[in-house]
Protein backbone atom coordinates (compact mmCIF):
# COMPACT_ATOMS: atom_id res chain seq x y z
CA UNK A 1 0.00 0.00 0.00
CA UNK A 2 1.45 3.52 -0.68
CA UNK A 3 0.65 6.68 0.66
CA UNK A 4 -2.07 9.15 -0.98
CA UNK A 5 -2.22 12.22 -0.47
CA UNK A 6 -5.56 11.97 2.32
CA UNK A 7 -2.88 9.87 4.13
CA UNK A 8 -0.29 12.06 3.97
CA UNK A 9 -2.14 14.90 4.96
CA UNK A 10 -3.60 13.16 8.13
CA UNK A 11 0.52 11.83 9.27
CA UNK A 12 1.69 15.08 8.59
CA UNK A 13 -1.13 16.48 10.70
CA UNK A 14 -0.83 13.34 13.54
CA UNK A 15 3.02 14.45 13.94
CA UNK A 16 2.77 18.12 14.05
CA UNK A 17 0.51 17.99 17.05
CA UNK A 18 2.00 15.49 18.93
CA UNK A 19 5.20 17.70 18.34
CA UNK A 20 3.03 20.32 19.83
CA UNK A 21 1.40 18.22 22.85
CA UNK A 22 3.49 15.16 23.04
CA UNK A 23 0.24 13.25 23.68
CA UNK A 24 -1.14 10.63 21.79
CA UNK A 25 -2.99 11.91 18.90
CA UNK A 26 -6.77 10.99 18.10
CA UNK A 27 -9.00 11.05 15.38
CA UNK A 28 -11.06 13.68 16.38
CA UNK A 29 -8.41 15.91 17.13
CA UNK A 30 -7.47 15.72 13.38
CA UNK A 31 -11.21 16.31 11.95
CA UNK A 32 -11.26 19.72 13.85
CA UNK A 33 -8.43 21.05 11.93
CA UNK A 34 -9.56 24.17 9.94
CA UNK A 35 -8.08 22.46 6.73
CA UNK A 36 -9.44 18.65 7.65
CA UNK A 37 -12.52 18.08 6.10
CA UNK A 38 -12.60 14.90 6.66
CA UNK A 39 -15.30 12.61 9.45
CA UNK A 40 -13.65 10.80 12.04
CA UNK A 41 -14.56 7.77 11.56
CA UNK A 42 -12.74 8.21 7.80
CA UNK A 43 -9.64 9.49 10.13
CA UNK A 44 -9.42 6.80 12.06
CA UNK A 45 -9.49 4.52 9.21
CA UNK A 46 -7.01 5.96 7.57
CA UNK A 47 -4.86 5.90 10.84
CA UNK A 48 -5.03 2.18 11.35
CA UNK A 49 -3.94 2.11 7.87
CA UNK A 50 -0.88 4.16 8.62
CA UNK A 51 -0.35 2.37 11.59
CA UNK A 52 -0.30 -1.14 9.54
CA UNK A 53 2.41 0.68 6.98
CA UNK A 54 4.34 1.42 9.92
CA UNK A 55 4.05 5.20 9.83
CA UNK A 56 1.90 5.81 13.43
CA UNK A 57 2.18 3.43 16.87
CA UNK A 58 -1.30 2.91 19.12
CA UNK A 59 1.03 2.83 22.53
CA UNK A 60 -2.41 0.95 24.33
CA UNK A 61 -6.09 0.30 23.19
CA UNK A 62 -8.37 3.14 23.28
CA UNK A 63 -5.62 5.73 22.64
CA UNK A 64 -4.71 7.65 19.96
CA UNK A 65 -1.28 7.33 17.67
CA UNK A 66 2.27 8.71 17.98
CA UNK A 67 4.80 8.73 15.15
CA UNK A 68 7.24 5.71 14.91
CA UNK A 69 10.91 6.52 14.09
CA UNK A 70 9.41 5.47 9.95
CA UNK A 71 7.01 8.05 10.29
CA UNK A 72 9.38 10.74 11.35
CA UNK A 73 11.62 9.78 8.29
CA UNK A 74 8.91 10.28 6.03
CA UNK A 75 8.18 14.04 7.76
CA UNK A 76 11.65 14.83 7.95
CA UNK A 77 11.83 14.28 3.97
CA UNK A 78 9.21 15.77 3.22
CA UNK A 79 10.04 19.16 4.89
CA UNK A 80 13.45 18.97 3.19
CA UNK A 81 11.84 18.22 -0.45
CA UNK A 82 9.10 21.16 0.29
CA UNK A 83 11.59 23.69 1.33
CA UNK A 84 14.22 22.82 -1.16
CA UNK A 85 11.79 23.31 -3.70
CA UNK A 86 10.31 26.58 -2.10
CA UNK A 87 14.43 28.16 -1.81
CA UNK A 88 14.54 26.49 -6.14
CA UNK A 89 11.51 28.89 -6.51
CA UNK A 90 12.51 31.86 -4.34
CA UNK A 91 16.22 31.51 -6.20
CA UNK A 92 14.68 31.82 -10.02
CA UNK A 93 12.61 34.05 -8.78
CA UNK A 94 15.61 36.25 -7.22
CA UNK A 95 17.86 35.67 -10.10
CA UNK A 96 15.14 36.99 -12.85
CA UNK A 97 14.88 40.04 -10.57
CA UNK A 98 18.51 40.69 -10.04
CA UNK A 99 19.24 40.64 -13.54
CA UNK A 100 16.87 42.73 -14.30
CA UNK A 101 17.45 45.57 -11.37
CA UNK A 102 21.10 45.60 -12.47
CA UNK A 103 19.79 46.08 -15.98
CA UNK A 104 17.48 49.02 -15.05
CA UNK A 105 20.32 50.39 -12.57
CA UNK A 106 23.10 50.60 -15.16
CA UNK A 107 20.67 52.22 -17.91
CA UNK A 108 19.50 54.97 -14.94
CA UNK A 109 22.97 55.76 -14.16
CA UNK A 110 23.64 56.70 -17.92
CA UNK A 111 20.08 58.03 -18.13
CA UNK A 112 21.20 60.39 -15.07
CA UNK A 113 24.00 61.52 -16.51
CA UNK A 114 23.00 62.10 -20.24
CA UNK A 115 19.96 64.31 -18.82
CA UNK A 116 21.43 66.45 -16.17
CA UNK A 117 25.32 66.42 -18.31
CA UNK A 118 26.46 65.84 -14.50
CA UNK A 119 28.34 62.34 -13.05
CA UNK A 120 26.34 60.02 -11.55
CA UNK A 121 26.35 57.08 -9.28
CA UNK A 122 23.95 54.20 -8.39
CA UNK A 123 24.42 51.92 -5.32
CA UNK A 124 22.42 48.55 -5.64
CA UNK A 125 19.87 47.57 -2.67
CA UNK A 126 21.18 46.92 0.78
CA UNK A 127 19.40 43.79 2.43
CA UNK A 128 20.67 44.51 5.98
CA UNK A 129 17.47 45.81 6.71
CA UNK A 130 15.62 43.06 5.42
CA UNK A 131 13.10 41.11 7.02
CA UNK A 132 14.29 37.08 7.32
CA UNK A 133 11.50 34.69 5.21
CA UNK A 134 13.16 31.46 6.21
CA UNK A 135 16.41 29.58 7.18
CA UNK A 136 16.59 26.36 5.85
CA UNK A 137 19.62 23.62 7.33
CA UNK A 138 20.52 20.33 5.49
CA UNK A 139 22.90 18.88 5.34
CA UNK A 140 26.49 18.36 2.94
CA UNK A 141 28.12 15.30 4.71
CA UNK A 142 28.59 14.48 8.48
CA UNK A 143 30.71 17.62 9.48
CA UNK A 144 29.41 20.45 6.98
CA UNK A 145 25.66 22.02 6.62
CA UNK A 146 23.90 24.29 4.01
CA UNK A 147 22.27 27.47 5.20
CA UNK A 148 19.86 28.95 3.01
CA UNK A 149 18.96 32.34 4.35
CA UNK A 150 16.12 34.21 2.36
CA UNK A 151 15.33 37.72 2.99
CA UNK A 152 12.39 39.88 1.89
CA UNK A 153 13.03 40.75 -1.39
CA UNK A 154 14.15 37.41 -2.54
CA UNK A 155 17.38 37.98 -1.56
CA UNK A 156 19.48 34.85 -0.91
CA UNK A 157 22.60 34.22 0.55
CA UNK A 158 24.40 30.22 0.63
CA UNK A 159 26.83 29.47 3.89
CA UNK A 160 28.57 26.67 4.73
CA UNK A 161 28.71 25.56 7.89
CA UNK A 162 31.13 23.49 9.70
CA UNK A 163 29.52 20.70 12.07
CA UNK A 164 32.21 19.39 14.65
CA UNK A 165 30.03 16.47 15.61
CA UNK A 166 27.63 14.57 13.15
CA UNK A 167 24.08 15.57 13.65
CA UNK A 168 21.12 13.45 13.51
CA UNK A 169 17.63 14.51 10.85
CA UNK A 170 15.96 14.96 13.96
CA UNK A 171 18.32 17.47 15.40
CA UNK A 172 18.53 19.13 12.29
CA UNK A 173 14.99 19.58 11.91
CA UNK A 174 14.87 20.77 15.62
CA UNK A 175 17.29 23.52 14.64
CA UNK A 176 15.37 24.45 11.68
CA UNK A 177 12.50 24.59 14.07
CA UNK A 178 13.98 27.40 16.65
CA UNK A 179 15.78 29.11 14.31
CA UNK A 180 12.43 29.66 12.09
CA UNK A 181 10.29 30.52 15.16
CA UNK A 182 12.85 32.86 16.63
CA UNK A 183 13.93 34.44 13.25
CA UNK A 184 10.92 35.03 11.03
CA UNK A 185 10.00 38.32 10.63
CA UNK A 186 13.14 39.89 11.98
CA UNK A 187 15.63 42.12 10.68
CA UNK A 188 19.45 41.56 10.93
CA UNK A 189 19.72 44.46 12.87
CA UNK A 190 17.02 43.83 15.22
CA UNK A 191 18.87 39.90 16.39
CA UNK A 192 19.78 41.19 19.89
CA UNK A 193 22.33 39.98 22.16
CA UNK A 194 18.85 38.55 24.14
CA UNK A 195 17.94 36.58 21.07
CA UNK A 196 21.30 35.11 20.66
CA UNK A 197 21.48 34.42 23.97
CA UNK A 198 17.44 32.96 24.21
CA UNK A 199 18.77 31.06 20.90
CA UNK A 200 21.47 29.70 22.26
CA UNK A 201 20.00 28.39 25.34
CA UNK A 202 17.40 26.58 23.24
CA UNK A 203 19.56 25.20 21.10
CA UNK A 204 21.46 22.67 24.39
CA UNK A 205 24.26 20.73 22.98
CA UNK A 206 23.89 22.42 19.20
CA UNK A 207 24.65 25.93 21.27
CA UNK A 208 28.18 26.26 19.73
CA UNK A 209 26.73 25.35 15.97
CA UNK A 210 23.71 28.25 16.36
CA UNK A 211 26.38 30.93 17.60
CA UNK A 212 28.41 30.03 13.98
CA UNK A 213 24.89 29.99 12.09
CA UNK A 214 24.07 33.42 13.79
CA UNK A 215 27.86 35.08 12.86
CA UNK A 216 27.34 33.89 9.35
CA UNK A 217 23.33 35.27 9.08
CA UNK A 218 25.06 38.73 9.65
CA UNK A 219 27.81 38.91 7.89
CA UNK A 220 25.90 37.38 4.99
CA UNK A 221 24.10 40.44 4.89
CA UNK A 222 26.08 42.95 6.55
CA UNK A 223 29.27 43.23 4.14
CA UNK A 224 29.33 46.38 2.33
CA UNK A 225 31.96 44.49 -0.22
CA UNK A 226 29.14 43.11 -1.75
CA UNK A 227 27.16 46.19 -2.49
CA UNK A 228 27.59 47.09 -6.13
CA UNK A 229 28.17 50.64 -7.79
CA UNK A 230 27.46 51.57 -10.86
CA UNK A 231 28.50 55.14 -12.37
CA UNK A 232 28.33 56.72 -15.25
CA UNK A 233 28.93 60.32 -16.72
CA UNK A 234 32.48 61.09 -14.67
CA UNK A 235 34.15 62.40 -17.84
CA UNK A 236 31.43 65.09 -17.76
CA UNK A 237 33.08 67.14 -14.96
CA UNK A 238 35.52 68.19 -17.91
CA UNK A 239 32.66 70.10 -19.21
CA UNK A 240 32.71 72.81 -16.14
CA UNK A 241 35.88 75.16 -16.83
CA UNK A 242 36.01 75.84 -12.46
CA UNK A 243 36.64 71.92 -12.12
CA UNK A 244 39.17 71.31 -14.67
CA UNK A 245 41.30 74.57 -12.92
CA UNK A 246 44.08 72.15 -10.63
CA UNK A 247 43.17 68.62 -9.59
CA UNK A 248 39.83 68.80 -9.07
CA UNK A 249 38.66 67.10 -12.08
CA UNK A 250 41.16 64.49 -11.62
CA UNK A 251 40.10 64.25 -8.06
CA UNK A 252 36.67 63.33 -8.49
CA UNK A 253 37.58 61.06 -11.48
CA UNK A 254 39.55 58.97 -9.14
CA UNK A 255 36.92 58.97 -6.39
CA UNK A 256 34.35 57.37 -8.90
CA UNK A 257 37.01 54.84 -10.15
CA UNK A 258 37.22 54.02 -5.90
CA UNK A 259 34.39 51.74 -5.64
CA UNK A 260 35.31 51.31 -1.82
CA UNK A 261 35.27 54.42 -0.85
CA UNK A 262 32.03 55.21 -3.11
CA UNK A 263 30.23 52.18 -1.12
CA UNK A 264 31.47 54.39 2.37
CA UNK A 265 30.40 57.73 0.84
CA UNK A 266 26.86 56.32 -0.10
CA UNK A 267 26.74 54.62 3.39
CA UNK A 268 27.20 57.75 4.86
CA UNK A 269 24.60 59.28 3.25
CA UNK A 270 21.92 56.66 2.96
CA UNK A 271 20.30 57.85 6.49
CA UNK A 272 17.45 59.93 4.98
CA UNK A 273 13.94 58.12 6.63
CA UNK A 274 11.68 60.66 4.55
CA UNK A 275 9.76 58.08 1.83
CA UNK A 276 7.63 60.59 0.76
CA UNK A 277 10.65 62.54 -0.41
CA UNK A 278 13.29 59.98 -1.01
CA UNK A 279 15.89 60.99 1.76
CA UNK A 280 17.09 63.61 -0.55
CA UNK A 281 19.95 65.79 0.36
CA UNK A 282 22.35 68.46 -0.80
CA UNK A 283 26.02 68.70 -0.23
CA UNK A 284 27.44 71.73 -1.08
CA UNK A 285 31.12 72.15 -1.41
CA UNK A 286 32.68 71.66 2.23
CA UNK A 287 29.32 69.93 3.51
CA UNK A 288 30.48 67.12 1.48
CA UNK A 289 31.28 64.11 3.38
CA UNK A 290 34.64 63.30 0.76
CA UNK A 291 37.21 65.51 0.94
CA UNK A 292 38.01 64.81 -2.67
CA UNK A 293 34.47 66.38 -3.61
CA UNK A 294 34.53 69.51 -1.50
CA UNK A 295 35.13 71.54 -5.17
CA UNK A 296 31.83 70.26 -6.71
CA UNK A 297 28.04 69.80 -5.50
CA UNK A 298 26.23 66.35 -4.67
CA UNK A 299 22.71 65.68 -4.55
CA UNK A 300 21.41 61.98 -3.35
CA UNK A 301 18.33 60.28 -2.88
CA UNK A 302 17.39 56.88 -1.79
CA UNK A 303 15.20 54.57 -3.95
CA UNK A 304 12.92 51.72 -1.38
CA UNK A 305 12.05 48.66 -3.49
CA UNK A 306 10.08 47.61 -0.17
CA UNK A 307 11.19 44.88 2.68
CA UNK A 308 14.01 46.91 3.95
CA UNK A 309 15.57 46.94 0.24
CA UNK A 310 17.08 50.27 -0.17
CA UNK A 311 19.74 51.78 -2.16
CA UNK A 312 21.20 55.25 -2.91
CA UNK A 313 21.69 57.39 -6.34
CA UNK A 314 23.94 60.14 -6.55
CA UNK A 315 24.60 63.21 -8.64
CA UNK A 316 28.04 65.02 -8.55
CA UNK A 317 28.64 68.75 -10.87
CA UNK A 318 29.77 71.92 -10.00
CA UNK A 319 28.68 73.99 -7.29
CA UNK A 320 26.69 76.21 -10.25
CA UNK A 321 24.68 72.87 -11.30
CA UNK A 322 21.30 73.39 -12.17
CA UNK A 323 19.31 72.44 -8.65
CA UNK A 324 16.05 72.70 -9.80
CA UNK A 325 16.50 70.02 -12.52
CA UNK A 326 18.81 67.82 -11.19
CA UNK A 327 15.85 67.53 -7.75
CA UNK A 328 12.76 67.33 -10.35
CA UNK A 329 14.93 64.63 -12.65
CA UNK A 330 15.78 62.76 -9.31
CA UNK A 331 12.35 62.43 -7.88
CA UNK A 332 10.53 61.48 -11.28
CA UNK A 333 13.17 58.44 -11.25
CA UNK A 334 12.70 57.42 -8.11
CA UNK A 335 9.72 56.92 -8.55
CA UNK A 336 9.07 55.33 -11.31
CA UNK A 337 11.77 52.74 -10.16
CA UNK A 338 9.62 52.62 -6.58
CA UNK A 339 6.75 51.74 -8.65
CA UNK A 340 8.76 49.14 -10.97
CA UNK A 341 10.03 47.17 -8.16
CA UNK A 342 8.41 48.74 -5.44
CA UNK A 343 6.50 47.04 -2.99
CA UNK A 344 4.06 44.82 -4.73
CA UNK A 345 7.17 42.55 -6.22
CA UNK A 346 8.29 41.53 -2.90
């Protein structure tokens, strides 16, 4: 006899509670389920069935079932095929909307620059502030795991882990099981030394293997090495006879060919919390926060694609640029790229 999909349903259903309870599990318990629309007497059928296959133990007459060590197997693979196929989904999903938010990012930096004849830069979203969708554990081989941390926005990051002792499916879905609970929902930021140490505690002998999963979590998101910058339009400062007088030209050219210090510049500035007006600021000559820019003007705004995905543009000219333009051109791009991948998309 195989297992359908009423039968799956019903051990699926029989182990979660009694994961919940750790009480026997009866047939009427099951047919009160919000999704069980089955009678009980069709339940309990299908439970002796289960038990026959292996699946559920009757520990005495009259009570209801538990899981057997077969039936556990069968959960335990099935979580692991369901949420491997859920990260396949969120990945294509990710990838087909990376590729296309680096397309759109590179075209606006030209776009930028081409309109307002001024340099421009583009920083690409920052997931630090992302909400955590899930944090799925499996494992490589006896001493290595696979994380597989999703953020809002799709965004996924792949750790290894190292294991120093072998862990058993039932540990490992334990682990999957705190870290879930505890996680979900949060931020990177907001993971308290509290929750670590609440984490920790729950965790017992695996205490030591959660603080490594928890290091990893932030610096997966947390490393401004992987945000990307893309610029176009430096070669325009040329244009502006008071920028080519001395270094200053060459000064700014060389700060836009600096992706590091570009990633700390738009780091520095990406504080603005005003989504109605994009964060937008004005740094005029001294107020700049690079030294290597205190000759010229920069205006930046951030663009929110929702889920704590944010990201900064930049425009750098001469102190004389054209304010009025370069504030109108900045908010009718921000936007429309709001709108593009804006809330809804996450």
């Amino acid at each position: 006899m195989e297992l359908d999909n009423r039968k799956i349903m019903i051990l699926k259903a029989v182990i979660r509670n009694y994961m919940e309870t750790g009480e026997p599990v009866g047939s009427r318990t099951i047919s009160k389920l919000p999704d069980c629309k089955l009678s009980s007497a069709t339940i309990r059928n299908e439970m002796c069935d289960l038990e026959d296959m292996g699946y559920l133990i009757q520990p005495h007459t009259s009570a209801g079932r538990i899981p057997s060590d077969q039936g556990y197997r069968f959960y335990v693979d099935e979580i692991l095929k369901e949420k491997q196929a859920e990260v396949q989904e969120l990945k294509d999903q990710m990838f087909q909307r990376v590729d296309r938010l680096e397309l759109v990012l590179k075209r606006m930096a030209r776009l930028i620059a081409a309109k307002t004849n001024y340099a421009a830069m583009i920083s690409s979203p920052s997931a630090h502030k992302a909400r955590i969708k899930l944090l799925q554990l499996s494992r490589m081989d006896a001493h290595r795991l696979l994380a597989v941390i999703v953020v809002e926005g799709n965004i996924i990051s792949n750790r290894i882990i190292p294991a120093e002792t072998e862990i058993s499916d039932q540990e490992l879905l334990n682990l999957n099981i705190l870290l879930n609970t505890t996680l979900n929902g949060l931020t990177i930021n907001e993971i308290n030394l509290d929750i670590m140490r609440q984490l920790k505690q729950d965790a017992g002998a695996q205490k030591e293997l959660v603080e490594h999963i928890l290091n990893e979590l932030s610096e997966s998101f947390s490393n401004d090495e992987d945000l990307q910058i893309y610029t176009s339009g430096a070669t325009n400062v040329f244009k502006y006879p008071e920028l080519t007088d001395g270094n200053s030209a060459s000064r700014i050219i060389d700060t836009f060919e600096e992706k590091d210090r570009l990633r700390r510049l738009l780091k520095e500035v990406n504080t603005g919390e005003d989504e109605e007006h994009h964060g937008i600021q004005v740094f005029i000559g001294d107020e700049s926060p690079v030294p290597e820019m205190n000759d010229c003007s920069m205006v930046t705004a951030n663009y929110d694609l929702g889920g704590g995905l944010r990201g900064t543009i930049g425009i750098v000219g001469p102190k004389r640029m054209d304010y009025e333009k370069v504030l109108t051109t900045l908010r009718s791009l921000m936007s429309q790229l709001d709108q593009h991948f804006g809330r809804d998309e996450t």
